[in-house]
Protein backbone atom coordinates (compact mmCIF):
# COMPACT_ATOMS: atom_id res chain seq x y z
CA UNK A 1 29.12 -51.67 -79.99
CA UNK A 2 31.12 -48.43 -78.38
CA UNK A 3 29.10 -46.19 -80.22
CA UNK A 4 26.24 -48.29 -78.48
CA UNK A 5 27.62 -48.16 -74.88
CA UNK A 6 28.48 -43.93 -75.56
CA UNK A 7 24.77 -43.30 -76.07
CA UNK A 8 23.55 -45.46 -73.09
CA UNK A 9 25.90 -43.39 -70.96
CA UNK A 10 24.92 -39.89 -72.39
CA UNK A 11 22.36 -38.65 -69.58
CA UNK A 12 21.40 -34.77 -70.31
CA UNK A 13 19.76 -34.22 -66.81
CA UNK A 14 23.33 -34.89 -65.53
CA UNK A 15 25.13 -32.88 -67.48
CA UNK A 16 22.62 -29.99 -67.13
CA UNK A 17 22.21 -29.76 -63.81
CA UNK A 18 21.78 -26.27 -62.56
CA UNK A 19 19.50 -25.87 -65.53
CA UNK A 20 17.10 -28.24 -64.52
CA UNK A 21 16.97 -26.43 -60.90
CA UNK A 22 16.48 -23.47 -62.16
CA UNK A 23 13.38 -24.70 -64.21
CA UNK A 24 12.07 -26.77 -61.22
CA UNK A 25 12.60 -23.45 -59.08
CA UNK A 26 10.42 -21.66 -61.29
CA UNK A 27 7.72 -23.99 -61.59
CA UNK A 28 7.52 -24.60 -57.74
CA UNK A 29 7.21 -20.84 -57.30
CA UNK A 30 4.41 -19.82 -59.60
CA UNK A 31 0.91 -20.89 -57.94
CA UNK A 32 -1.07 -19.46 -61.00
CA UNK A 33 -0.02 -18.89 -64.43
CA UNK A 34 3.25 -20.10 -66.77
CA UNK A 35 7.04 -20.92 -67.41
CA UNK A 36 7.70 -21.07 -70.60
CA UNK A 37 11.17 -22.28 -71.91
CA UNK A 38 12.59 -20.95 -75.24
CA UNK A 39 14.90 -23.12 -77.24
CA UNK A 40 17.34 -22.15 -79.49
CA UNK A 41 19.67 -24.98 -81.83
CA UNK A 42 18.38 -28.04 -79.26
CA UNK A 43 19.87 -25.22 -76.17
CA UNK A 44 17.57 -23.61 -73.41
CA UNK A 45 18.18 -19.80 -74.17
CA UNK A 46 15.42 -18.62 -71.93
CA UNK A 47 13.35 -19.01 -69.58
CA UNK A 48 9.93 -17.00 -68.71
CA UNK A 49 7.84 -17.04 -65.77
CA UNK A 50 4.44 -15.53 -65.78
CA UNK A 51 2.32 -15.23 -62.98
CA UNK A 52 -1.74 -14.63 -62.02
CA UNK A 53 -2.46 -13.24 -59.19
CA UNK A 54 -6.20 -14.85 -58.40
CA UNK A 55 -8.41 -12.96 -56.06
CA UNK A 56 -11.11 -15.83 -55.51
């Protein structure tokens, strides 16, 4: 039943914080085009942001 109760309490947006910002920042600021996150052993390692610039 503990090991239960540990994995109910485990929340990885919590513990990873200033991660998540920084991929919500880069999504908010790219209009047109891509942020790709690169994963290494279940761990972000990277992350890329790739913008368009659309002339329409």
């Amino acid at each position: 039943m503990n090991a239960q109760r540990a994995t109910l309490q485990h929340d990885p947006l919590a513990e990873n914080g200033e991660l998540v910002r920084q991929i919500l920042r880069a999504i908010q600021s790219v209009r047109y085009g891509q942020v790709q996150i690169i994963i290494q052993d279940p761990r972000v390692v990277q992350i890329d942001k790739t913008e368009k610039l659309r002339l329409v």
